[in-house]
C-alpha atoms as a PDB file:
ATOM      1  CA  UNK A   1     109.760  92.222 109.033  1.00  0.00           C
ATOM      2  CA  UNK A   2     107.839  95.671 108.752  1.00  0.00           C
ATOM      3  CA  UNK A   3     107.303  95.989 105.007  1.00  0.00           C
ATOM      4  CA  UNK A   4     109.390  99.794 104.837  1.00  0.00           C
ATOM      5  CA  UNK A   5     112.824  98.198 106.988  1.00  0.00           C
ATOM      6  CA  UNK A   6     113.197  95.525 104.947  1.00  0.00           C
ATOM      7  CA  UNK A   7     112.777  97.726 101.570  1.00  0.00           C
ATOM      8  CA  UNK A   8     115.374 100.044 103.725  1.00  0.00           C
ATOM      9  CA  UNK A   9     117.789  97.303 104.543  1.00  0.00           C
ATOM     10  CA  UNK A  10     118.238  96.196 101.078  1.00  0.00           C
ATOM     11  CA  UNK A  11     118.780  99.740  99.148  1.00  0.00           C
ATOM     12  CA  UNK A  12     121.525  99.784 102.148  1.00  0.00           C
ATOM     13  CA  UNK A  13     123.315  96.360 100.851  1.00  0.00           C
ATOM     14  CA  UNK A  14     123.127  98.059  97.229  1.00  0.00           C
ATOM     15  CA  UNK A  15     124.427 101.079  98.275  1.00  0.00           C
ATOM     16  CA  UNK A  16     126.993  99.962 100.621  1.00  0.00           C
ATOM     17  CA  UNK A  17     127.944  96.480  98.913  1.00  0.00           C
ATOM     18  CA  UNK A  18     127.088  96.921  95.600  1.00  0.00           C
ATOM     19  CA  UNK A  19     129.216  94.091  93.897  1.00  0.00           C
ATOM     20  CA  UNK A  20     127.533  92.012  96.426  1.00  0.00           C
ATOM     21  CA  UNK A  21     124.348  92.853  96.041  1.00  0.00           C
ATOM     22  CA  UNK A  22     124.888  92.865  92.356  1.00  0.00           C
ATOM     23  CA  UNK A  23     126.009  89.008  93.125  1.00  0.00           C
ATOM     24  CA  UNK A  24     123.059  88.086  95.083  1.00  0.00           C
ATOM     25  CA  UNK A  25     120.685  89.140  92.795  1.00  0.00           C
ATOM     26  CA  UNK A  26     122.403  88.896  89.652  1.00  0.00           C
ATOM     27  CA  UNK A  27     119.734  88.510  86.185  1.00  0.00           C
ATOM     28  CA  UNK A  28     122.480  88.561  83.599  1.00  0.00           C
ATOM     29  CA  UNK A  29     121.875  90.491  80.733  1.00  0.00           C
ATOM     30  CA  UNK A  30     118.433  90.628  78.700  1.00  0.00           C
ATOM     31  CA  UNK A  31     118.215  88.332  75.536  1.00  0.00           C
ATOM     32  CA  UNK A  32     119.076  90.418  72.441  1.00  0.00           C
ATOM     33  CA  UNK A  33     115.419  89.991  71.134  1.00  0.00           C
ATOM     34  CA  UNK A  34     114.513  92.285  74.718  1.00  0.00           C
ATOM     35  CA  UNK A  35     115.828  95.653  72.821  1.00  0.00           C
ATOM     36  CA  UNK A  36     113.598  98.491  72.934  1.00  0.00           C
ATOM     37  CA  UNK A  37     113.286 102.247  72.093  1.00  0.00           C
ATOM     38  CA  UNK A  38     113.445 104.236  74.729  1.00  0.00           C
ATOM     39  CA  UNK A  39     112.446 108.107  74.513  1.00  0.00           C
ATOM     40  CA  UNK A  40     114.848 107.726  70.825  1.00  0.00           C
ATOM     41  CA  UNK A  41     117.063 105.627  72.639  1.00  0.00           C
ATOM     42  CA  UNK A  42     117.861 102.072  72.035  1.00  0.00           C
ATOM     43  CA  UNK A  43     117.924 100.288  75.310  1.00  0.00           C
ATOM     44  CA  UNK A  44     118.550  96.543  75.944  1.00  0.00           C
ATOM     45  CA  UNK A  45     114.631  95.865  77.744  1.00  0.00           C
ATOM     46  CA  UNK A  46     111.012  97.471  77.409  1.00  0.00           C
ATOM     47  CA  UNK A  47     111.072  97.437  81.194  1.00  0.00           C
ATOM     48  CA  UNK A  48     111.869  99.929  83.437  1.00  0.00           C
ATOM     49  CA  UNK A  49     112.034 100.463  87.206  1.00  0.00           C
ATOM     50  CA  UNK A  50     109.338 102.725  88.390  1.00  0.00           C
ATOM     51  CA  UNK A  51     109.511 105.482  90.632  1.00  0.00           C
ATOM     52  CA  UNK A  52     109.018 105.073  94.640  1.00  0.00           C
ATOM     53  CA  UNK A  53     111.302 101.615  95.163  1.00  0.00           C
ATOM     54  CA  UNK A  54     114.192 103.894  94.829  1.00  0.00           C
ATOM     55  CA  UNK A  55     113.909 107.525  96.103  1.00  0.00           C
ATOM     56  CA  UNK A  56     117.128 108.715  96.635  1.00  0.00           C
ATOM     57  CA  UNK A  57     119.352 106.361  93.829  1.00  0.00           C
ATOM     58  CA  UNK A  58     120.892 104.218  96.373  1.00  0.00           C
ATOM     59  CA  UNK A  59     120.622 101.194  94.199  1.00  0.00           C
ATOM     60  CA  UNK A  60     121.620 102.249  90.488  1.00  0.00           C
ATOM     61  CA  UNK A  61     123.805  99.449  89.625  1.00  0.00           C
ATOM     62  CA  UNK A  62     121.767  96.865  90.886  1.00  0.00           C
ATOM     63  CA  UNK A  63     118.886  97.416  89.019  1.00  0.00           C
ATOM     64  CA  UNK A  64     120.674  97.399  85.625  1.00  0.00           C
ATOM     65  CA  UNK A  65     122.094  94.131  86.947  1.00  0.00           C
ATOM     66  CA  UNK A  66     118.445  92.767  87.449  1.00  0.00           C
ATOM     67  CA  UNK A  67     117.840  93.097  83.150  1.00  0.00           C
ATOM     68  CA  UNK A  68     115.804  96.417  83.482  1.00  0.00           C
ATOM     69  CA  UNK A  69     115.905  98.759  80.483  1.00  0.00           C
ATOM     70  CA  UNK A  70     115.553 101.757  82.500  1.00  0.00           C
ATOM     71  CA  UNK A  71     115.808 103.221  86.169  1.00  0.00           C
ATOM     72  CA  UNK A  72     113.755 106.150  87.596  1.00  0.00           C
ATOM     73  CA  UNK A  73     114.780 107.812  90.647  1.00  0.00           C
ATOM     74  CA  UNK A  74     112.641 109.220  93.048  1.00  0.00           C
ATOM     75  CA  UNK A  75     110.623 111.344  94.022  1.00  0.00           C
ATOM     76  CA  UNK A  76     112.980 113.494  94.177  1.00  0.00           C
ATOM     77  CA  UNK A  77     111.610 117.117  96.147  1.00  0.00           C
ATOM     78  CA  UNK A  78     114.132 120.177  96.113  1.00  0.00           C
ATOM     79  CA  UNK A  79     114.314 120.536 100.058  1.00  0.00           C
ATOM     80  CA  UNK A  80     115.171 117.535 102.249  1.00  0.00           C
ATOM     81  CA  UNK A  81     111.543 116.574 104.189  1.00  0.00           C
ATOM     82  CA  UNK A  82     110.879 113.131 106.184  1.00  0.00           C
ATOM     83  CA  UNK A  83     107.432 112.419 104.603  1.00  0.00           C
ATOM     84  CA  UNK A  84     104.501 110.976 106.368  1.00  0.00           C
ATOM     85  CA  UNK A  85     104.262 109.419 109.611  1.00  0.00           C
ATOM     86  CA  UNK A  86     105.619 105.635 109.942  1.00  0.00           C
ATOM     87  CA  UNK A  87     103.978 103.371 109.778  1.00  0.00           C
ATOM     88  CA  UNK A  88     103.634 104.214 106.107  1.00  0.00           C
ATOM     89  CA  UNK A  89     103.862 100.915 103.676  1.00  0.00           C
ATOM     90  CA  UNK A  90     101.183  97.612 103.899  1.00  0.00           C
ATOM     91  CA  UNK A  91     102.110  94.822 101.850  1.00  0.00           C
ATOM     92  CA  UNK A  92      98.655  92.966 101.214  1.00  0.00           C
ATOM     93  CA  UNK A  93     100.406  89.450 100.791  1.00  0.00           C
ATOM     94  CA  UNK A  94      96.976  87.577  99.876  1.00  0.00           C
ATOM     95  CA  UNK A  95      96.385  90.399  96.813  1.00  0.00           C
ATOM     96  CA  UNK A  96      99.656  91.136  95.845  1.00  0.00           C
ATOM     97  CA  UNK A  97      99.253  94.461  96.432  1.00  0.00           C
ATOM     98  CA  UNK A  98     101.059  97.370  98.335  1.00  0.00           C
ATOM     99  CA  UNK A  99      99.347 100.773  99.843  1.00  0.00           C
ATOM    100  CA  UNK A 100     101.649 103.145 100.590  1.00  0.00           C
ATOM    101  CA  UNK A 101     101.311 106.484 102.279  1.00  0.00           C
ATOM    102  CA  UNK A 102     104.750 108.171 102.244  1.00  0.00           C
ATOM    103  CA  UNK A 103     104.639 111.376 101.343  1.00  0.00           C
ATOM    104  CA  UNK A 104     107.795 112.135  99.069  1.00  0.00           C
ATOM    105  CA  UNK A 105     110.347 111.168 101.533  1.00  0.00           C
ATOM    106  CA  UNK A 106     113.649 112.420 100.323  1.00  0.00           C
ATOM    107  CA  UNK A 107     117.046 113.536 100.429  1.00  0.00           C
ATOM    108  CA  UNK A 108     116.775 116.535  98.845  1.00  0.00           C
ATOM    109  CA  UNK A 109     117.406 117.802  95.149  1.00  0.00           C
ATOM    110  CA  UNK A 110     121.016 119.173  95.991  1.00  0.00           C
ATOM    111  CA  UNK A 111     122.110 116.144  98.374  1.00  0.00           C
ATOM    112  CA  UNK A 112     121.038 113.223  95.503  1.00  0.00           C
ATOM    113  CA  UNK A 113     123.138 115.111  92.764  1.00  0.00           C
ATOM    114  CA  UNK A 114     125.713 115.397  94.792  1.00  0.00           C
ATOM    115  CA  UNK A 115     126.168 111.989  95.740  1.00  0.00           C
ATOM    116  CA  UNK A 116     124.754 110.413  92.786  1.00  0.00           C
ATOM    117  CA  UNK A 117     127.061 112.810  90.433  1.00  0.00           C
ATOM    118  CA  UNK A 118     129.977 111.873  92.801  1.00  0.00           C
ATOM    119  CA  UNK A 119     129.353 107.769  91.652  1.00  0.00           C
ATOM    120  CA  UNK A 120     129.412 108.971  87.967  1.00  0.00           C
ATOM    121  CA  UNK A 121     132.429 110.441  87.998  1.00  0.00           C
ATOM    122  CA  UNK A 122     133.908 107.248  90.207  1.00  0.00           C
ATOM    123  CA  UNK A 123     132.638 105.213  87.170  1.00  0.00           C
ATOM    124  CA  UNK A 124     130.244 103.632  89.042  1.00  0.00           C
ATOM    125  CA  UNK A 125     127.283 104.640  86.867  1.00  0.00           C
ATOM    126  CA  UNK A 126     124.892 102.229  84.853  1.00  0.00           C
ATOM    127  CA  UNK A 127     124.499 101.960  81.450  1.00  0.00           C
ATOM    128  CA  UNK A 128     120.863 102.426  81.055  1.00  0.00           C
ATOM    129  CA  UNK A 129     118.664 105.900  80.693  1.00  0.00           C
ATOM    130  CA  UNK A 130     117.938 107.693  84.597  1.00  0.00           C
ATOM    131  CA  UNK A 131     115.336 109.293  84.772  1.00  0.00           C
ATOM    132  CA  UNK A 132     114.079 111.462  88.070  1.00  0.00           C
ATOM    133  CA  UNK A 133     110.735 111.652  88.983  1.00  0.00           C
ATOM    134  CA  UNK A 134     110.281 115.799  90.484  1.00  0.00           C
ATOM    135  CA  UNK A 135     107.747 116.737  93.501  1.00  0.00           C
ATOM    136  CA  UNK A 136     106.874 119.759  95.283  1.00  0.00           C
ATOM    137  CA  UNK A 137     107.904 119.593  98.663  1.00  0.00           C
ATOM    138  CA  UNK A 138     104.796 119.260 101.327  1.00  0.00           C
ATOM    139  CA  UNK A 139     105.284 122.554 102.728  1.00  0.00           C
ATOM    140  CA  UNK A 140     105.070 123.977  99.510  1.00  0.00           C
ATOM    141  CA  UNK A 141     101.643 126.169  98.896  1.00  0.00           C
ATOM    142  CA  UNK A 142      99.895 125.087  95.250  1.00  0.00           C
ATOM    143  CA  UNK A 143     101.000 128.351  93.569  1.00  0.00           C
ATOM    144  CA  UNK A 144     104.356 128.044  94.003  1.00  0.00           C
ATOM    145  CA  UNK A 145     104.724 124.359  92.808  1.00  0.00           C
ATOM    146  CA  UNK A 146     106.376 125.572  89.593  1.00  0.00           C
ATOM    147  CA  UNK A 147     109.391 127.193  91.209  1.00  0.00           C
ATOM    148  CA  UNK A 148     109.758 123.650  93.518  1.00  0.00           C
ATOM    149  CA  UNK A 149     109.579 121.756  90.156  1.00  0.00           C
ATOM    150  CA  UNK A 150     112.115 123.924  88.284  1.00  0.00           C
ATOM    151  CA  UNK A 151     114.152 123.854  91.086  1.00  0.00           C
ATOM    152  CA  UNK A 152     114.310 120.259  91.720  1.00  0.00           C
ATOM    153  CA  UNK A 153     115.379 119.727  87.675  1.00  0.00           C
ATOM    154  CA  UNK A 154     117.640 122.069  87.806  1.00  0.00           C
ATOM    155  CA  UNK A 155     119.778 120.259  90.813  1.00  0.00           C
ATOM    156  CA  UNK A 156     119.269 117.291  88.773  1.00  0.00           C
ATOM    157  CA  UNK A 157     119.880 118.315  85.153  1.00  0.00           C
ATOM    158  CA  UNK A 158     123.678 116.967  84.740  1.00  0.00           C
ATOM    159  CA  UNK A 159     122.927 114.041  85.840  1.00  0.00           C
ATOM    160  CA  UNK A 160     119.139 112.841  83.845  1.00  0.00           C
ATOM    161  CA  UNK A 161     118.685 111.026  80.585  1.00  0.00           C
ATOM    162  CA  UNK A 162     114.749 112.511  81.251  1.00  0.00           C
ATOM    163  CA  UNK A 163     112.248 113.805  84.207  1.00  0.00           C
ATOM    164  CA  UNK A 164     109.173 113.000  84.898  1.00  0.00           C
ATOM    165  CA  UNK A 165     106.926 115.276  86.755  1.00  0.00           C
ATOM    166  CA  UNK A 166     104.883 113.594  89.414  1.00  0.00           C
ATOM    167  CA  UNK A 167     101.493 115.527  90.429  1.00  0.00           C
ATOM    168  CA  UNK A 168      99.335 112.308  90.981  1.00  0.00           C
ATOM    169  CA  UNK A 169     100.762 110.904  93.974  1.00  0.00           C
ATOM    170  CA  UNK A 170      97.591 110.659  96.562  1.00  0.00           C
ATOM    171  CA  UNK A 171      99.918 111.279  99.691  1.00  0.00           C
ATOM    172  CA  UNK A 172     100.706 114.619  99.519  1.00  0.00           C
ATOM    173  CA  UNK A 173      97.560 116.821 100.287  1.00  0.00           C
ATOM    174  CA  UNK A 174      96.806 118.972  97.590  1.00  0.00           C
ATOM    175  CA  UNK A 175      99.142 117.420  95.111  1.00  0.00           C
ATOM    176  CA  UNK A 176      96.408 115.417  92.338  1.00  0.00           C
ATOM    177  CA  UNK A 177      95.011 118.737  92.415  1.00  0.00           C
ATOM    178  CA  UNK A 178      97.384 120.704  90.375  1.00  0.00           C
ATOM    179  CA  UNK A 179      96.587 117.955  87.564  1.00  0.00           C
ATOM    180  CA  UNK A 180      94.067 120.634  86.274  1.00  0.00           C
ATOM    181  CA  UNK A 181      95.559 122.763  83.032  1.00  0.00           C
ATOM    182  CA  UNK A 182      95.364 125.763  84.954  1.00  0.00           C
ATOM    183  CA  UNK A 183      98.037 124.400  87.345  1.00  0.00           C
ATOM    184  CA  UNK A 184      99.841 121.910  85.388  1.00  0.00           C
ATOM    185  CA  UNK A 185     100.945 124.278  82.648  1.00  0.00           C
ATOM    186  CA  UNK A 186     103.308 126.600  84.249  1.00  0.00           C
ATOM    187  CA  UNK A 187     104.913 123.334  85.913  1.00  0.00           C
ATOM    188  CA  UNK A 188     105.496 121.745  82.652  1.00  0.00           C
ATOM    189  CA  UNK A 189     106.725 124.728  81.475  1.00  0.00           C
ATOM    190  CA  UNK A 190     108.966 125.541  84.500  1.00  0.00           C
ATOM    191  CA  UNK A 191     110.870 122.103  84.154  1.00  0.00           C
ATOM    192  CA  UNK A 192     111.101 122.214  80.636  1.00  0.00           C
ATOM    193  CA  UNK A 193     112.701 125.549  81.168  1.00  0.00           C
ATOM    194  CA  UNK A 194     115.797 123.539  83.352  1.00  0.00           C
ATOM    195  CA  UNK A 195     115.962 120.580  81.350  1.00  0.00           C
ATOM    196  CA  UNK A 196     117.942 121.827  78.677  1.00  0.00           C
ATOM    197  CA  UNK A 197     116.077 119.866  76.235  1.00  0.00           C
ATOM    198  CA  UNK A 198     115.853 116.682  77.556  1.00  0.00           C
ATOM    199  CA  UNK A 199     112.809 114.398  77.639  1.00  0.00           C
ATOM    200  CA  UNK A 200     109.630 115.832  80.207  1.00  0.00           C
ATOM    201  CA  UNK A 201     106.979 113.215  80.939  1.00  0.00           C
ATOM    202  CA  UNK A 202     104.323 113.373  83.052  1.00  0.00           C
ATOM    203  CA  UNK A 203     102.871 110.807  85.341  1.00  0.00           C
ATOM    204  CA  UNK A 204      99.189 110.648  85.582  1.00  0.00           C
ATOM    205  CA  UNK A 205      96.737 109.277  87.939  1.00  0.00           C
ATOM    206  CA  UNK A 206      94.445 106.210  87.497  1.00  0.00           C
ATOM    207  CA  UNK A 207      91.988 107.948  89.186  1.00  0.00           C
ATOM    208  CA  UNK A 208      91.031 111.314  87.070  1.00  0.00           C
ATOM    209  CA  UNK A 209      87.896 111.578  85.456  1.00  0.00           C
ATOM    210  CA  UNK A 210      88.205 111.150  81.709  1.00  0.00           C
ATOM    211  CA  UNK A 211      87.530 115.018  80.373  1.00  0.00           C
ATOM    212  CA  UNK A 212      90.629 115.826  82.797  1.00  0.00           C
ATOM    213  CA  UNK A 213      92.480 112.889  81.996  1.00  0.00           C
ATOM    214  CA  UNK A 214      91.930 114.370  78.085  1.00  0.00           C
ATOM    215  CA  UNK A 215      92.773 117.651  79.016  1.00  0.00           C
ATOM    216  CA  UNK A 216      96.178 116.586  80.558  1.00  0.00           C
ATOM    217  CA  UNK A 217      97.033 114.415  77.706  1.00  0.00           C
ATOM    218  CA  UNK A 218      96.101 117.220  75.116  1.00  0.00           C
ATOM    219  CA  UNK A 219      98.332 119.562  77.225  1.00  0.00           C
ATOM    220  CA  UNK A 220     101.399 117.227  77.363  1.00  0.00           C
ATOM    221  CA  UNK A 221     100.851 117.238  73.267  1.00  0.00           C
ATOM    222  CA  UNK A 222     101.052 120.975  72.958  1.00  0.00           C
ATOM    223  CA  UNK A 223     103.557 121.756  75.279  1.00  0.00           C
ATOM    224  CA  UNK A 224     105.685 119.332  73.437  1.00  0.00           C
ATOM    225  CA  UNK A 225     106.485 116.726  76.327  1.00  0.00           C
ATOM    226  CA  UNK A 226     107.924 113.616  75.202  1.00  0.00           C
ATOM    227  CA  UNK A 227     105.829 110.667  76.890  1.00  0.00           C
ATOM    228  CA  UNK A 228     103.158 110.108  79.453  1.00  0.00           C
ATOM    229  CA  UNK A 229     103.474 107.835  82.432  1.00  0.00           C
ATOM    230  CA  UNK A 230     100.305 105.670  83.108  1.00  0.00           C
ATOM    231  CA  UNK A 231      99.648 105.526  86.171  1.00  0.00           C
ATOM    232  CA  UNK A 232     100.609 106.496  89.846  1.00  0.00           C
ATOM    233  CA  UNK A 233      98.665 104.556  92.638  1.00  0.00           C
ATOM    234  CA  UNK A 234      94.990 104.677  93.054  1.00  0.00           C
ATOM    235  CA  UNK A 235      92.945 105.677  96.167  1.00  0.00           C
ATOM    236  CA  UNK A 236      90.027 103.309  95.121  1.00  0.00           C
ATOM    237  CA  UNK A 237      90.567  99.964  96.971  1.00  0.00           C
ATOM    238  CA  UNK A 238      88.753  96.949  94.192  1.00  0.00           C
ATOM    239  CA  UNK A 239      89.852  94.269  97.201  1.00  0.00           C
ATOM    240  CA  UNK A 240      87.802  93.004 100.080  1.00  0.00           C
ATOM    241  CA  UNK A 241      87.959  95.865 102.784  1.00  0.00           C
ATOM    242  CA  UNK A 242      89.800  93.710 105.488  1.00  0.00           C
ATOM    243  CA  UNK A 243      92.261  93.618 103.053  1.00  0.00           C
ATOM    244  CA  UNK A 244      92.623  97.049 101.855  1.00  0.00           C
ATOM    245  CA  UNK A 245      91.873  99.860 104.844  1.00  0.00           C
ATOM    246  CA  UNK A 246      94.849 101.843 105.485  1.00  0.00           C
ATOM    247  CA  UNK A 247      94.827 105.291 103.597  1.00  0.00           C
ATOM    248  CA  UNK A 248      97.525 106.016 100.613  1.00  0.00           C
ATOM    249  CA  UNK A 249      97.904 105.073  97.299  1.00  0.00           C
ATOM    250  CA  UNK A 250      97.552 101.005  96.246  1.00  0.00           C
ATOM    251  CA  UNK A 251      99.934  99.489  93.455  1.00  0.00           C
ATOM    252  CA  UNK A 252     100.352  96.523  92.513  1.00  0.00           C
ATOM    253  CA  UNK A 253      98.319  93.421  91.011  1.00  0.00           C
ATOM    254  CA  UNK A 254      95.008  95.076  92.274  1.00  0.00           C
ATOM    255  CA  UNK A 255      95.634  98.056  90.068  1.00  0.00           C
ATOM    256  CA  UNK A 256      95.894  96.491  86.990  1.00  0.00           C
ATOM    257  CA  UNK A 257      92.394  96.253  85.955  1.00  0.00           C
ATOM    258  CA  UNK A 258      92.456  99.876  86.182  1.00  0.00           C
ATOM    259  CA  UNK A 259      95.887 100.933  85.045  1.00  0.00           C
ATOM    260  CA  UNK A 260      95.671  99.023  81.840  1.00  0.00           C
ATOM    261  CA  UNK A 261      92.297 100.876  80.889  1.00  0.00           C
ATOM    262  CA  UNK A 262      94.086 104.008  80.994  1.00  0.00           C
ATOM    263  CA  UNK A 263      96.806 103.067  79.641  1.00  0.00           C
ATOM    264  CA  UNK A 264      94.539 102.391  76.486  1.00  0.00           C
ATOM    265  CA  UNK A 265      92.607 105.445  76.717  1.00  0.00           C
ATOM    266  CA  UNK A 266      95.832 107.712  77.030  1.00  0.00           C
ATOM    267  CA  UNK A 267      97.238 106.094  73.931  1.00  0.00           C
ATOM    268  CA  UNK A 268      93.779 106.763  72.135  1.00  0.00           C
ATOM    269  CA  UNK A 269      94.252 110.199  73.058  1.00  0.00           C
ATOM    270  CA  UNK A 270      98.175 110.845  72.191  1.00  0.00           C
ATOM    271  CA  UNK A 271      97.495 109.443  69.008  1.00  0.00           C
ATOM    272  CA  UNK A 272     101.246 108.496  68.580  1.00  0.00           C
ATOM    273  CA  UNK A 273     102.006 112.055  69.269  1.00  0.00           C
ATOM    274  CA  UNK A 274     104.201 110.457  72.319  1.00  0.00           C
ATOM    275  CA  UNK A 275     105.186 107.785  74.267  1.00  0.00           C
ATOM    276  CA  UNK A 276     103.100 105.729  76.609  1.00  0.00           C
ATOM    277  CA  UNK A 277     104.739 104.056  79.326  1.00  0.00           C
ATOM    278  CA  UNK A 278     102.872 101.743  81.293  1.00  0.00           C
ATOM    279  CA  UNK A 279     102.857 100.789  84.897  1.00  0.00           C
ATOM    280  CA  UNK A 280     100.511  99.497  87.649  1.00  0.00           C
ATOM    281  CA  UNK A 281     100.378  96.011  88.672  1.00  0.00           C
ATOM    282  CA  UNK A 282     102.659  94.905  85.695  1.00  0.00           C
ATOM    283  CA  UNK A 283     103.950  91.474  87.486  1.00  0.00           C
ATOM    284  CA  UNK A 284     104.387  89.050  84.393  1.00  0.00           C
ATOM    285  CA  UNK A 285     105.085  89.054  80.963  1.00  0.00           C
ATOM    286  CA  UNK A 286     101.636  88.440  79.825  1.00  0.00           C
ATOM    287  CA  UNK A 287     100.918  91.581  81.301  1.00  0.00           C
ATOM    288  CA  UNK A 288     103.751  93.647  79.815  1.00  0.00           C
ATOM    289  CA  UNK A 289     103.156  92.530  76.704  1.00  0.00           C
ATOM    290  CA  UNK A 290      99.793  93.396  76.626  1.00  0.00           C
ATOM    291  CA  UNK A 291     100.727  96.898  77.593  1.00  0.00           C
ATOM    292  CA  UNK A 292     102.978  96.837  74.917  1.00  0.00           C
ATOM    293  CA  UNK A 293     100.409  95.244  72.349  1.00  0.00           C
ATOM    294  CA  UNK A 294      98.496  98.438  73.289  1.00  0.00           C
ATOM    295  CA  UNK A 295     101.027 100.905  72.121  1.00  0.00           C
ATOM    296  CA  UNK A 296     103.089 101.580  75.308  1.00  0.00           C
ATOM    297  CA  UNK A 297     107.043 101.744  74.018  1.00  0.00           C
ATOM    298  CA  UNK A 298     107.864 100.651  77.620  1.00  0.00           C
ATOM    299  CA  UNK A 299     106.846  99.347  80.997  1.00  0.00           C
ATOM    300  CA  UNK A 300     107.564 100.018  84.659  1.00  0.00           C
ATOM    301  CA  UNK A 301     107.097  97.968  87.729  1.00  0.00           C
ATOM    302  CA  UNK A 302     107.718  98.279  91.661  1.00  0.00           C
ATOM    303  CA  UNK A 303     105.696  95.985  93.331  1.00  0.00           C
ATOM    304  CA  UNK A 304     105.785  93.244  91.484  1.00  0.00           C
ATOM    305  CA  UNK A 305     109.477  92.792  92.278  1.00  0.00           C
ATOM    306  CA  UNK A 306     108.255  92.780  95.962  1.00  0.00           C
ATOM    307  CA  UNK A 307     106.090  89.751  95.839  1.00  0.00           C
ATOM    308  CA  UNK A 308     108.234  87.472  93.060  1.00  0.00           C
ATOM    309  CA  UNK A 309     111.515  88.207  93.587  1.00  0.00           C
ATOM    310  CA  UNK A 310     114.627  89.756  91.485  1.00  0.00           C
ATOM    311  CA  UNK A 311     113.936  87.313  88.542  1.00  0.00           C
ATOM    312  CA  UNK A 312     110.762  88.375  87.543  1.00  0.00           C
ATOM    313  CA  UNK A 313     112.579  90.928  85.227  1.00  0.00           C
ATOM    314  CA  UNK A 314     114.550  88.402  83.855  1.00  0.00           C
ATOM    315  CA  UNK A 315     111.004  86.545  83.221  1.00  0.00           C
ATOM    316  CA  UNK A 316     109.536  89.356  81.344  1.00  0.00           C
ATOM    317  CA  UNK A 317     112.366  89.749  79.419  1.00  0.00           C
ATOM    318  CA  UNK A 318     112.369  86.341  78.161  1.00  0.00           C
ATOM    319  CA  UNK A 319     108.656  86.158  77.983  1.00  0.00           C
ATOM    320  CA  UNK A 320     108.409  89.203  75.471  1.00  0.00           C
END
């Protein structure tokens, strides 16, 4: 099955069926020994779901019932937009790896917190921290980014444990750009400013140079965001070129090589001045662990679930 409907056909059985689909792929809960800290918040595993598997929150529930410690939605933009043109996602089965070239498909700002805040109040709401990852929409020119970033968080705002704010996806033209101070600053502050004090991270790519990668770490510091989130997808392809030649971002077990050396040198940086979550290519304990040897507090994955199924969180879990 094309790699994007089958993703899309099972957020639909978790949205539409969710004791179901909470049935199917039921983890149980995390061994006691799996408790974390989570952005000050004690949380039952080190592993969270990362942004991109689900945009628009369709499968909440479920992933708390697959053992993860934490869920983030998105990316979320404030207008509705379709993203790129299909097709979009390439599973590269003999890697393990996934490029994707979506473009911030999404619902909307005001359409997820209406539905989502609709489940909450139905009871229907997990457990676990949610988090929403925040994008400008494409249509959106570089110097207004703030106001689409402020905007988006402050749809969201009733609804988030945290947000992250996402300027390293490689799909949206123009977007790794405003990674720069100059640019990142006023978007920082402008979702801090809607928050209303909860956590801000930011989401990095795998792919700046180190003085900018320094530069946005030291910036996160002083404008007093809780945690960095290391990293988004990488444009470089380190698999055979048969393998790897669509455009977008690649994730998965290809990445780690390069996620995890970030992951390192952003801690270095932060100097325990905040969190480190890790993610890229995290698809076994082994590798979570050494993440969180190396000072990360947490972990996300996405594609890893892809290629070994619902109990691989279950795995880590037990394997840390």
């Amino acid at each position: 099955m094309d790699a994007e409907s089958a993703h899309t056909r099972v957020l639909g059985w978790s949205r539409d069926w969710p004791r179901l689909a909470g049935a199917m792929f039921w983890g149980g809960s995390p061994p006691a020994s799996a408790e974390a800290q989570f952005l000050g918040r004690s949380v039952p595993s080190p592993v969270g779901l990362a942004a991109g598997l689900d945009k628009d929150g369709d499968g909440l529930l479920l992933w708390e019932k697959l053992g993860f410690g934490h869920i983030e939605v998105g990316t979320v933009t404030p207008r509705p937009q379709p993203g790129n043109e299909k097709p979009r996602v390439f599973r590269l089965v003999k890697d393990q790896g996934i490029i994707n070239w979506m473009g911030f498909p999404s619902s909307g700002a005001t359409e997820v917190s209406e539905r989502l805040g609709a489940q909450r109040d139905a009871g229907k709401w997990p457990k676990i921290p949610v988090g929403f990852n925040l994008g400008k929409n494409k249509d959106t020119a570089p110097d207004a980014a703030a106001d689409d970033y402020g905007l988006a968080a402050s749809q969201l705002e009733p609804l988030a444990d945290y947000f992250t704010v996402n300027v390293s996806s490689p799909n949206t033209p123009g977007l790794r750009a405003l990674q720069v101070v100059s640019s990142l600053e006023p978007i920082i502050q402008a979702t801090q400013a809607e928050a209303k004090n909860k956590p801000v991270l930011l989401k990095l790519s795998p792919d700046l140079d180190p003085g900018l990668l320094d530069e946005a770490v030291d910036l996160a510091c002083a404008c007093g965001l809780q945690g960095i989130i290391a990293t988004n997808t990488t444009t470089k392809r380190p698999i055979p070129a048969s393998e790897s030649y669509e455009r977008g971002g690649l994730s998965g077990a290809p990445l780690y090589p390069i996620s995890s050396e970030v992951v390192k040198a952003v801690h270095a940086r932060a100097a325990g001045r905040l969190e480190v979550i890790g993610v890229g290519g995290v698809d076994s304990a082994e590798k979570a662990k050494e993440l969180l040897d190396a000072g990360c507090s947490s972990v996300q994955l996405y594609s890893g679930l892809i290629f070994k199924g619902p109990g691989l969180i279950q795995s880590i879990n037990r394997g840390i």
